[in-house]
N, C-alpha and C. Protein backbone atom coordinates (compact mmCIF):
# COMPACT_ATOMS: atom_id res chain seq x y z
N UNK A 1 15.79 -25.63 35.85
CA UNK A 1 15.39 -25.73 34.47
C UNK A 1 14.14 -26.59 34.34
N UNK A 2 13.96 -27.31 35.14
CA UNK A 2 12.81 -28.36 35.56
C UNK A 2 11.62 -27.51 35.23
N UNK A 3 11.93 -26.70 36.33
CA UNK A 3 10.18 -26.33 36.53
C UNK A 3 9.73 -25.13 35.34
N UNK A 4 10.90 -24.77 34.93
CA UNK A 4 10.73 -23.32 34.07
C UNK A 4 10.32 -23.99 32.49
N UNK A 5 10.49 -25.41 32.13
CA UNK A 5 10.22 -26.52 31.13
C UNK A 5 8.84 -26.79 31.36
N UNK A 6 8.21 -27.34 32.83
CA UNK A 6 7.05 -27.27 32.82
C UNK A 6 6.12 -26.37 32.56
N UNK A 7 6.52 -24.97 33.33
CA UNK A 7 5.57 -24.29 33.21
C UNK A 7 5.10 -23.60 31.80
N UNK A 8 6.20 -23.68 30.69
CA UNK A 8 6.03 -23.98 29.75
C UNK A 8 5.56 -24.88 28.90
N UNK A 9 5.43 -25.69 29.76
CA UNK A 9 4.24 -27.34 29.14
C UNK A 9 3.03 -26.73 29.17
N UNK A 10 2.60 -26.49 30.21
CA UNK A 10 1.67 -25.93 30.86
C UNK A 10 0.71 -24.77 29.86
N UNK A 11 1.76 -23.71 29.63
CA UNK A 11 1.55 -22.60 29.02
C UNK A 11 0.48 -23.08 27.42
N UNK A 12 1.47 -23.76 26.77
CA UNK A 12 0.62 -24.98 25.59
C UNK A 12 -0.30 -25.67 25.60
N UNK A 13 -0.76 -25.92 27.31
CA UNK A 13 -1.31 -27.56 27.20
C UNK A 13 -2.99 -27.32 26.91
N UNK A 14 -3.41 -28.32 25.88
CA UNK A 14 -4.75 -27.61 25.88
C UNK A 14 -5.74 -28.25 27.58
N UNK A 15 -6.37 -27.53 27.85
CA UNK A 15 -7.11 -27.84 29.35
C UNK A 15 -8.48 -28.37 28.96
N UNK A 16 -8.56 -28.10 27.56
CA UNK A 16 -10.42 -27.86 27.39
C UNK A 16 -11.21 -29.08 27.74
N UNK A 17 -10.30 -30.33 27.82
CA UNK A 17 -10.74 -31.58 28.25
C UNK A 17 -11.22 -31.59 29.62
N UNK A 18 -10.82 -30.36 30.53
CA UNK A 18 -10.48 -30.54 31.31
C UNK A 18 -11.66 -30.32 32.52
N UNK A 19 -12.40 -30.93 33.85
CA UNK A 19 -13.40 -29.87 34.69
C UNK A 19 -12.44 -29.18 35.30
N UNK A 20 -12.72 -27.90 35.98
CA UNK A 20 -12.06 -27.04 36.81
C UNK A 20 -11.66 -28.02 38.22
N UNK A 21 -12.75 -28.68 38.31
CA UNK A 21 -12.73 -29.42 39.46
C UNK A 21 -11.75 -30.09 39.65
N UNK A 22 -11.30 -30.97 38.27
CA UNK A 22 -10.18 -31.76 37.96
C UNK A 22 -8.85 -31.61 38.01
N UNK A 23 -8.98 -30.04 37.86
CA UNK A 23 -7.37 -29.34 37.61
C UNK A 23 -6.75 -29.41 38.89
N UNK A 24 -4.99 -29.05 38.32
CA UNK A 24 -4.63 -29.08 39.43
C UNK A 24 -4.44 -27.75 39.87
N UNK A 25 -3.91 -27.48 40.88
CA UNK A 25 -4.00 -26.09 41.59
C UNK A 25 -2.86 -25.38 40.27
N UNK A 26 -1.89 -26.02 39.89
CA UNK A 26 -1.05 -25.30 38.64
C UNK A 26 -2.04 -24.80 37.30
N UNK A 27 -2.39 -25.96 37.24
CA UNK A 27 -3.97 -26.06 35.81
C UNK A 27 -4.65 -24.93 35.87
N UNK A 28 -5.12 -24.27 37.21
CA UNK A 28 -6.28 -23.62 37.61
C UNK A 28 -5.68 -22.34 37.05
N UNK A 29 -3.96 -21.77 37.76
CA UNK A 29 -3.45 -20.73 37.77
C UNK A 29 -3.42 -20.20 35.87
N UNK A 30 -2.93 -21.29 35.48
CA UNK A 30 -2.78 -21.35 34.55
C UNK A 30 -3.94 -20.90 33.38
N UNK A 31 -5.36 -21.57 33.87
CA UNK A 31 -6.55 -21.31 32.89
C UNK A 31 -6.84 -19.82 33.78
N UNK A 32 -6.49 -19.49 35.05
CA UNK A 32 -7.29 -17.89 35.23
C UNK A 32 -6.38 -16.94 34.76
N UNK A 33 -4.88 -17.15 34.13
CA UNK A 33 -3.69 -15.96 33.55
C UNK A 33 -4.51 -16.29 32.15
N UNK A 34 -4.60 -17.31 31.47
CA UNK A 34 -5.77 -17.59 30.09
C UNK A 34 -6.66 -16.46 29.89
N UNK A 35 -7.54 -16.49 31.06
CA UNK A 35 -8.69 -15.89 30.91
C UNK A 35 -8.15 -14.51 31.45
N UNK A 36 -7.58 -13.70 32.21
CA UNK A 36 -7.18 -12.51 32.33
C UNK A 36 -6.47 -12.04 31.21
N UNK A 37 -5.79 -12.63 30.86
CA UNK A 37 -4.97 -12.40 29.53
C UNK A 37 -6.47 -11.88 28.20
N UNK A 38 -7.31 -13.05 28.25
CA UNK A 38 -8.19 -12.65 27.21
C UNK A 38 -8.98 -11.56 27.39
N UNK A 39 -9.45 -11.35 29.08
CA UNK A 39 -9.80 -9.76 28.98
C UNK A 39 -9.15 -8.53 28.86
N UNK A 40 -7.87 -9.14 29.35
CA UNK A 40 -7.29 -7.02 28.62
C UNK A 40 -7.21 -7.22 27.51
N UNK A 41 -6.94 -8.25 26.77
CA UNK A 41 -6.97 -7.74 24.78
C UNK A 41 -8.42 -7.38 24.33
N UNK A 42 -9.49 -7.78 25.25
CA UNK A 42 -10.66 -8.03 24.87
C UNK A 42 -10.95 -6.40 24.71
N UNK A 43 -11.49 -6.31 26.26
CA UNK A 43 -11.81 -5.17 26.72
C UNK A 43 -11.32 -4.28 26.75
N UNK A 44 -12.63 -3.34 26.47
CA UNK A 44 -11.47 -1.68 25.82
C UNK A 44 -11.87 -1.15 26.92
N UNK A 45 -10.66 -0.84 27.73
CA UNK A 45 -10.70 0.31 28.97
C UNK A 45 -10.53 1.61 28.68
N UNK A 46 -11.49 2.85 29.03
CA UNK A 46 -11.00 3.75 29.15
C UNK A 46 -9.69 4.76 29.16
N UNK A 47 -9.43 5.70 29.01
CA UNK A 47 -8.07 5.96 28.51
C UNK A 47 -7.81 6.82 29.96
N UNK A 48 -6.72 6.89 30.96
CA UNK A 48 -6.46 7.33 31.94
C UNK A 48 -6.87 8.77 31.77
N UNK A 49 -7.05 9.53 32.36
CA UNK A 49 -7.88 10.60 32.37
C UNK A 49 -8.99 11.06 31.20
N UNK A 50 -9.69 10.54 30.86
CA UNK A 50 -10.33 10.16 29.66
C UNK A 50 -12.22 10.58 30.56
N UNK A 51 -12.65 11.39 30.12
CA UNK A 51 -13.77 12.27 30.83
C UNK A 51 -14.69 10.52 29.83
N UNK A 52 -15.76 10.50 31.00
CA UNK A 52 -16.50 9.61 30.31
C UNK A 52 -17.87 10.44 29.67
N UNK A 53 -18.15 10.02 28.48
CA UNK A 53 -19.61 10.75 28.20
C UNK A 53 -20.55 9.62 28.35
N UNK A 54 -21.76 10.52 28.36
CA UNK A 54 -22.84 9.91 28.77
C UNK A 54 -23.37 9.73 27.57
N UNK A 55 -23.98 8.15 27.46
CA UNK A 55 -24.31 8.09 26.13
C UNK A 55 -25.48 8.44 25.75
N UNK A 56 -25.74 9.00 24.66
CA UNK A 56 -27.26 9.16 24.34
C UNK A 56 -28.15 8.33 23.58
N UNK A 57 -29.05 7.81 24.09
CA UNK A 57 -29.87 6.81 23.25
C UNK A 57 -31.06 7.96 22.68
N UNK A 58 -31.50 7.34 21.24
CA UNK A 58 -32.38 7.92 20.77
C UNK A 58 -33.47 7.19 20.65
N UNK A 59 -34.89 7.35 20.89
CA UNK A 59 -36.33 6.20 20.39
C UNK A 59 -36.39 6.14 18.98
N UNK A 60 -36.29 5.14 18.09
CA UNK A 60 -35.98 4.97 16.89
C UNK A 60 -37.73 4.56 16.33
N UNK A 61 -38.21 5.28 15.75
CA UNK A 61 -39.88 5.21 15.01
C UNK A 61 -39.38 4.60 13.79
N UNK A 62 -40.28 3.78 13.45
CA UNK A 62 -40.20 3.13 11.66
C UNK A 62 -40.48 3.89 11.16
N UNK A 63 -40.06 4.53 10.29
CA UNK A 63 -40.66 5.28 9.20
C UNK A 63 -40.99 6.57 8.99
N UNK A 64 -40.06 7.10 10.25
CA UNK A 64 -40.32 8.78 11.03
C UNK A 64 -38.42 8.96 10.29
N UNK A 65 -38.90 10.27 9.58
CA UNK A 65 -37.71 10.95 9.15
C UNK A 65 -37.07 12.13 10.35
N UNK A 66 -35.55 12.15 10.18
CA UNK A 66 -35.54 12.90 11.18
C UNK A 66 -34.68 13.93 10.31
C-alpha cells in the first residue's frame, strides 16, 4: 500500500520547480507519462486505414478574385 500511496503522490506532485537534472529517476518517469499523456490528447493521429491526402496549397494574390 506504501508504494501504490506514493506513486500517487507523485501523480499530483507539481515538478515545475523542478531541473530534469534534479529529478529523481521516479520524477523523470513520471514527467515523461506527463508529457506522453499530453501528446495523444494533443495530437490528432490519423484514423487506421485512413488514405492520407495530399494537401493542396494555393498562391494567395491581394486583390486577385478567384
Amino acid at each position: 500500500m506504501g508504494a501504490a500511496m506514493k506513486n500517487d503522490d507523485l501523480t499530483q506532485a507539481d515538478l515545475s520547480h523542478l531541473r530534469v537534472q534534479d529529478m529523481t529517476d521516479a520524477q523523470r518517469a513520471e514527467l515523461r507519462r506527463r508529457f506522453e499523456d499530453f501528446v495523444t490528447r494533443v495530437v490528432k493521429r490519423p484514423l487506421p486505414g485512413a488514405a492520407e491526402k495530399p494537401t493542396r496549397v494555393e498562391k494567395w494574390t491581394p486583390g486577385m478574385k478567384r
